[in-house]
Each structure stands twice: as C-alpha cells, then as structure tokens.
PDB file of N, CA and C in Angstrom:
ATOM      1  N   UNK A   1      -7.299  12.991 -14.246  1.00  0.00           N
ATOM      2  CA  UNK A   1      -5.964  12.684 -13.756  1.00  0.00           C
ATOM      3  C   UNK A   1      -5.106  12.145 -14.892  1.00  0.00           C
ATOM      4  N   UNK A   2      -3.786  12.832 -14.610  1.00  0.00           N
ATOM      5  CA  UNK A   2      -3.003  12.044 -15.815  1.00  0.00           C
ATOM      6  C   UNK A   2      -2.136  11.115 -15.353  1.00  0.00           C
ATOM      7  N   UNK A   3      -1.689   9.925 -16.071  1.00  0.00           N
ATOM      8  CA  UNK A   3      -1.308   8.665 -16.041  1.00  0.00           C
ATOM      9  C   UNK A   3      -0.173   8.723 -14.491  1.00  0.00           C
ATOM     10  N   UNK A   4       0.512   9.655 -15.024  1.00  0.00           N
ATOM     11  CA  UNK A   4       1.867   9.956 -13.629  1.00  0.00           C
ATOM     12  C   UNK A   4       0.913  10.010 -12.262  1.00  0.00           C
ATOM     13  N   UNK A   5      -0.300  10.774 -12.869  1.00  0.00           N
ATOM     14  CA  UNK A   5      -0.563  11.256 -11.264  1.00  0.00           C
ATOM     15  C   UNK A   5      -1.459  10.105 -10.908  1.00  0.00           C
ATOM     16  N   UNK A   6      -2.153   9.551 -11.459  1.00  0.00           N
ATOM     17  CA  UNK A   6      -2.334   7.622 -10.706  1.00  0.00           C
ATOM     18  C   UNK A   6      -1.642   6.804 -10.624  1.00  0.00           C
ATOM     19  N   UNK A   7      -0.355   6.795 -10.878  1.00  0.00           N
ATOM     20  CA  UNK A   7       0.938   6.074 -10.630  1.00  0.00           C
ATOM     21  C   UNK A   7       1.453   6.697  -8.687  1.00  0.00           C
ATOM     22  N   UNK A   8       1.377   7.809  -9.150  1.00  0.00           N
ATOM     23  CA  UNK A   8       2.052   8.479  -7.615  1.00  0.00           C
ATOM     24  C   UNK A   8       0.965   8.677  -7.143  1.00  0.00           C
ATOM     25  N   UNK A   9      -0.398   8.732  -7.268  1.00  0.00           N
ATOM     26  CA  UNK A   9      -1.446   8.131  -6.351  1.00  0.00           C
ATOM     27  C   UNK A   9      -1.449   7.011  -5.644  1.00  0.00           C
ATOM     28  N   UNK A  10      -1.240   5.720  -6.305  1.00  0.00           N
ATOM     29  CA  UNK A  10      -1.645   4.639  -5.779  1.00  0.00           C
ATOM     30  C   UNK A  10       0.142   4.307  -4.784  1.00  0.00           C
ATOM     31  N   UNK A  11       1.075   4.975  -5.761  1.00  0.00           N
ATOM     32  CA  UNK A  11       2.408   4.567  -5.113  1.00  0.00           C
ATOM     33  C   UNK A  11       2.138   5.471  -3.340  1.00  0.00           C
ATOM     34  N   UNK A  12       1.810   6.376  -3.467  1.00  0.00           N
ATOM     35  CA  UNK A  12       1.401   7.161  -1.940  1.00  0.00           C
ATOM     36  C   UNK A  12       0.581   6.851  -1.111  1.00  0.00           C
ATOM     37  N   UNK A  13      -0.390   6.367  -1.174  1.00  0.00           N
ATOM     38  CA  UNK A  13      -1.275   5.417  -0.626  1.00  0.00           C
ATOM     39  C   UNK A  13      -0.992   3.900  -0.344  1.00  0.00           C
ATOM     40  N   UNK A  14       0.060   3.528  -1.210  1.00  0.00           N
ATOM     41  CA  UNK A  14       0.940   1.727  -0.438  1.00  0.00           C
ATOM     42  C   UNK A  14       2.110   2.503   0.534  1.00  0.00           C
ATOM     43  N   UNK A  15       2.574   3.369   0.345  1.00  0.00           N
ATOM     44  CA  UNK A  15       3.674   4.181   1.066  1.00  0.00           C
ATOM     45  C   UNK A  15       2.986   4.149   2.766  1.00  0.00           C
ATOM     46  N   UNK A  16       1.908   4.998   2.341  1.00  0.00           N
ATOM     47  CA  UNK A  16       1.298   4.852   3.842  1.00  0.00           C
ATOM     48  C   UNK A  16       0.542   3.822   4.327  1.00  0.00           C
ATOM     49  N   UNK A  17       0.176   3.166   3.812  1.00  0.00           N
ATOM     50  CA  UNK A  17      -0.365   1.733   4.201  1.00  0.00           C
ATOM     51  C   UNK A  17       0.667   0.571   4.949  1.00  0.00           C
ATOM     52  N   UNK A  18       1.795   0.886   3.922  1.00  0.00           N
ATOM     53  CA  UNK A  18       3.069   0.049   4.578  1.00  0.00           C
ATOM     54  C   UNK A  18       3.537   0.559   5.749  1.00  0.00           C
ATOM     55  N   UNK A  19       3.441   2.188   6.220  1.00  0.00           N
ATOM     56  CA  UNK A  19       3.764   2.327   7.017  1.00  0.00           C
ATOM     57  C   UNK A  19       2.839   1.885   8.869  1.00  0.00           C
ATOM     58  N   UNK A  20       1.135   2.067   7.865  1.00  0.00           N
ATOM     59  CA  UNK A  20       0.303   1.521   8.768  1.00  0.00           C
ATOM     60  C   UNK A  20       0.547  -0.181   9.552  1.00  0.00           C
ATOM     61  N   UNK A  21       0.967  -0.865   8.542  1.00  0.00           N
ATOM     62  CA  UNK A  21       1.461  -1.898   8.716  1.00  0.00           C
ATOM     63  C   UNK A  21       2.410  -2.554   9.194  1.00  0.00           C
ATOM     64  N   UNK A  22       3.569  -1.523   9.060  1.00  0.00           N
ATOM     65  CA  UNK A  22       4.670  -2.169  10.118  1.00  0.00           C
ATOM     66  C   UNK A  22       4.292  -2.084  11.371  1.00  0.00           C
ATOM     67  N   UNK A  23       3.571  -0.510  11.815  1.00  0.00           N
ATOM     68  CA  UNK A  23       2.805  -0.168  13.366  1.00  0.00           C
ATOM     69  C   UNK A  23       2.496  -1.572  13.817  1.00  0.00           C
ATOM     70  N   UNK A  24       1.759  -2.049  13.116  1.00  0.00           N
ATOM     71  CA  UNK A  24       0.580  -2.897  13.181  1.00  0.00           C
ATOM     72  C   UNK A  24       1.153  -3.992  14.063  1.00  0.00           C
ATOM     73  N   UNK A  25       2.633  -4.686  12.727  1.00  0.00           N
ATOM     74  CA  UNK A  25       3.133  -5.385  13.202  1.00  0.00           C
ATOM     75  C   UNK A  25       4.411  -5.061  14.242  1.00  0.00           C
ATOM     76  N   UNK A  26       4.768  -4.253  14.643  1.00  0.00           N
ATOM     77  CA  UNK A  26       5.386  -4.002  15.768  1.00  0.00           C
ATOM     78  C   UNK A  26       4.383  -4.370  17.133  1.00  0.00           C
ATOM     79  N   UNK A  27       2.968  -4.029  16.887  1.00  0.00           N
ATOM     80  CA  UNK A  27       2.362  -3.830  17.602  1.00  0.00           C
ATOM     81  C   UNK A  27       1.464  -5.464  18.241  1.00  0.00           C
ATOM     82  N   UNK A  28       2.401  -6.147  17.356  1.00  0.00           N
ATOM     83  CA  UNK A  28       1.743  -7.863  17.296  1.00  0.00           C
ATOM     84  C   UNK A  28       0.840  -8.127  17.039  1.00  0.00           C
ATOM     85  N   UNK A  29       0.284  -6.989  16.196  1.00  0.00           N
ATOM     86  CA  UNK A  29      -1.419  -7.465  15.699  1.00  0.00           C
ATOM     87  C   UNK A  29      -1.029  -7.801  14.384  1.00  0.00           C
ATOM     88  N   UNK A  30      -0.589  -8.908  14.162  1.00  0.00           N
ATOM     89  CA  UNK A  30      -0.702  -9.730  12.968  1.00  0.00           C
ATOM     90  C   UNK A  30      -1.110  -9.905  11.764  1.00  0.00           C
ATOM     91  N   UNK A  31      -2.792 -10.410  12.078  1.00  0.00           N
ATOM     92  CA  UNK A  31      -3.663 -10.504  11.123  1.00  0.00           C
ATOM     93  C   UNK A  31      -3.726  -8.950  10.961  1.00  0.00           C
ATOM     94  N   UNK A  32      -4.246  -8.193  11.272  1.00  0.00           N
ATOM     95  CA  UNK A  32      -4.439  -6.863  10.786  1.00  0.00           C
ATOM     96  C   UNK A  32      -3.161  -6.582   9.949  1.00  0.00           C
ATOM     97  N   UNK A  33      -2.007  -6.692  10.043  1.00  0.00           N
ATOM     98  CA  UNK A  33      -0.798  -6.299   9.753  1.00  0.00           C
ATOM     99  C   UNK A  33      -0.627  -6.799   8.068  1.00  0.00           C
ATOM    100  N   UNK A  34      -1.304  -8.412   8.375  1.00  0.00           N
ATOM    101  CA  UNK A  34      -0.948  -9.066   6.946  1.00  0.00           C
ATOM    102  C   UNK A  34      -2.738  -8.332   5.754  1.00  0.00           C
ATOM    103  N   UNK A  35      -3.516  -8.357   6.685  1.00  0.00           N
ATOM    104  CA  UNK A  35      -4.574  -7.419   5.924  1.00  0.00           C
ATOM    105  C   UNK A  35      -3.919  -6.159   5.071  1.00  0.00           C
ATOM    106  N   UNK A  36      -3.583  -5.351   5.804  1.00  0.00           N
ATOM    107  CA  UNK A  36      -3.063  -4.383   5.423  1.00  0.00           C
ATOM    108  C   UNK A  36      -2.006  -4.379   4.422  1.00  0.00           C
ATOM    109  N   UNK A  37      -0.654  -5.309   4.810  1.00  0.00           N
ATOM    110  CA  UNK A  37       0.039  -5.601   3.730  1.00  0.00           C
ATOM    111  C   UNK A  37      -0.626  -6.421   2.370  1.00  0.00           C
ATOM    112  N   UNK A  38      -1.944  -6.863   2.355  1.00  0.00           N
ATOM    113  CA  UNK A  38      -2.413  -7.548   1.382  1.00  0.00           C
ATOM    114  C   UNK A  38      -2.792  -6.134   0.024  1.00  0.00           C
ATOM    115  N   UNK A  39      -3.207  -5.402   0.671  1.00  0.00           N
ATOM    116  CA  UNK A  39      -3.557  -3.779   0.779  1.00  0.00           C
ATOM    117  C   UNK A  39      -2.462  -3.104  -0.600  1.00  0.00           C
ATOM    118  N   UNK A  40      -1.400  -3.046   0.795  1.00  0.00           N
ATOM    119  CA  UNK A  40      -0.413  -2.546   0.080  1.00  0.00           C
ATOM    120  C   UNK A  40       0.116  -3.277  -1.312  1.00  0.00           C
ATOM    121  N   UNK A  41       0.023  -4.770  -1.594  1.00  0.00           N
ATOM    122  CA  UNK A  41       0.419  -5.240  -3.042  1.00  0.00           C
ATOM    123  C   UNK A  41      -0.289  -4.774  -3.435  1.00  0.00           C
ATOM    124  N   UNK A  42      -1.746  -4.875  -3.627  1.00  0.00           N
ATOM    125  CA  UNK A  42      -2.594  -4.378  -4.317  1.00  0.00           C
ATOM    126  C   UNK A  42      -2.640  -3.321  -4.953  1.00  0.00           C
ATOM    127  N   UNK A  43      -2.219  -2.009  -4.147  1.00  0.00           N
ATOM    128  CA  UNK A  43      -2.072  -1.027  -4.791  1.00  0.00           C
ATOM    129  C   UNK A  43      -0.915  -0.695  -5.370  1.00  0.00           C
ATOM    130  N   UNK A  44       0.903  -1.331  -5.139  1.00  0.00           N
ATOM    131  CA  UNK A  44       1.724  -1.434  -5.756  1.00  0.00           C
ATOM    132  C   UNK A  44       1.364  -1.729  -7.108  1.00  0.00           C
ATOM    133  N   UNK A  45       0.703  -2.899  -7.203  1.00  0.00           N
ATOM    134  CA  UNK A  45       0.451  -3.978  -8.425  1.00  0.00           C
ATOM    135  C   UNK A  45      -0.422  -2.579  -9.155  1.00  0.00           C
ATOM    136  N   UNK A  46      -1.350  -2.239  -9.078  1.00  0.00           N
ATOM    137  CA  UNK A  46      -2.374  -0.991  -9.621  1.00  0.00           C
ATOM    138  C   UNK A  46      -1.357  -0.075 -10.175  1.00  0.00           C
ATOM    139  N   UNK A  47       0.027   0.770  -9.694  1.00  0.00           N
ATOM    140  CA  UNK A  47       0.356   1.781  -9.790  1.00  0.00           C
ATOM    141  C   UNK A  47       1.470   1.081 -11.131  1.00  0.00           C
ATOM    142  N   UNK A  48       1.564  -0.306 -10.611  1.00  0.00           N
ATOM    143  CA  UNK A  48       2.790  -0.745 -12.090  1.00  0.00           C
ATOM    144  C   UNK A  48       1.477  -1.047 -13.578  1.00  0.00           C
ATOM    145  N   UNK A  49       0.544  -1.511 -13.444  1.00  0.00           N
ATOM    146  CA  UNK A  49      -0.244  -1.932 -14.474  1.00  0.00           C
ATOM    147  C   UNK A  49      -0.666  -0.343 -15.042  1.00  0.00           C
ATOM    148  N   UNK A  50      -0.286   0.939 -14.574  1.00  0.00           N
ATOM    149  CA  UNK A  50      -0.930   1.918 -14.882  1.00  0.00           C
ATOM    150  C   UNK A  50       0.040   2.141 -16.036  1.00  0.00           C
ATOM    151  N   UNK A  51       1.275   1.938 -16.036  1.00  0.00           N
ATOM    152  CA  UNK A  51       2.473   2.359 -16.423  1.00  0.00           C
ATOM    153  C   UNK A  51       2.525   1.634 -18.117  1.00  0.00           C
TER     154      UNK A  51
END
C-alpha cells in the first residue's frame, strides 16, 4: 500500500465508524457510542501520523 492509500484507509474506516456512532448515540446507547467514538480518534490520529 502506498502512503495515500493508508491515509484514505484509515480516513474511511473513522468515516464509517462515526457514522456507526452517531446511530449509536441517537439510539441512547451511550457507552457503546463513546467506545466507538474512542475508535474513531484513533484512527483519525493513525491516518494524520501517516502523513
């Protein structure tokens, strides 16, 4: 893989995670919600350190 394409890897995978997560929290499941958003920095943070 080249550098771009683990950048827009990890950026596509917080994309959908965040989206898992708002569900989540619409859905008042909370803790799962903030799990998930813990998730999503994580892989934000991954896709900027790639750069």
């Amino acid at each position: 893989m080249t550098k771009d394409e683990h950048i827009d890897y990890w950026l596509k995978s917080a994309d959908h995670d965040l989206s898992a997560a708002e569900s989540l929290f619409k859905s008042e499941k909370y803790d799962w919600c903030l799990f998930i958003g813990h998730l999503v920095l994580e892989k934000t943070l991954k896709a900027i350190f790639c750069l």
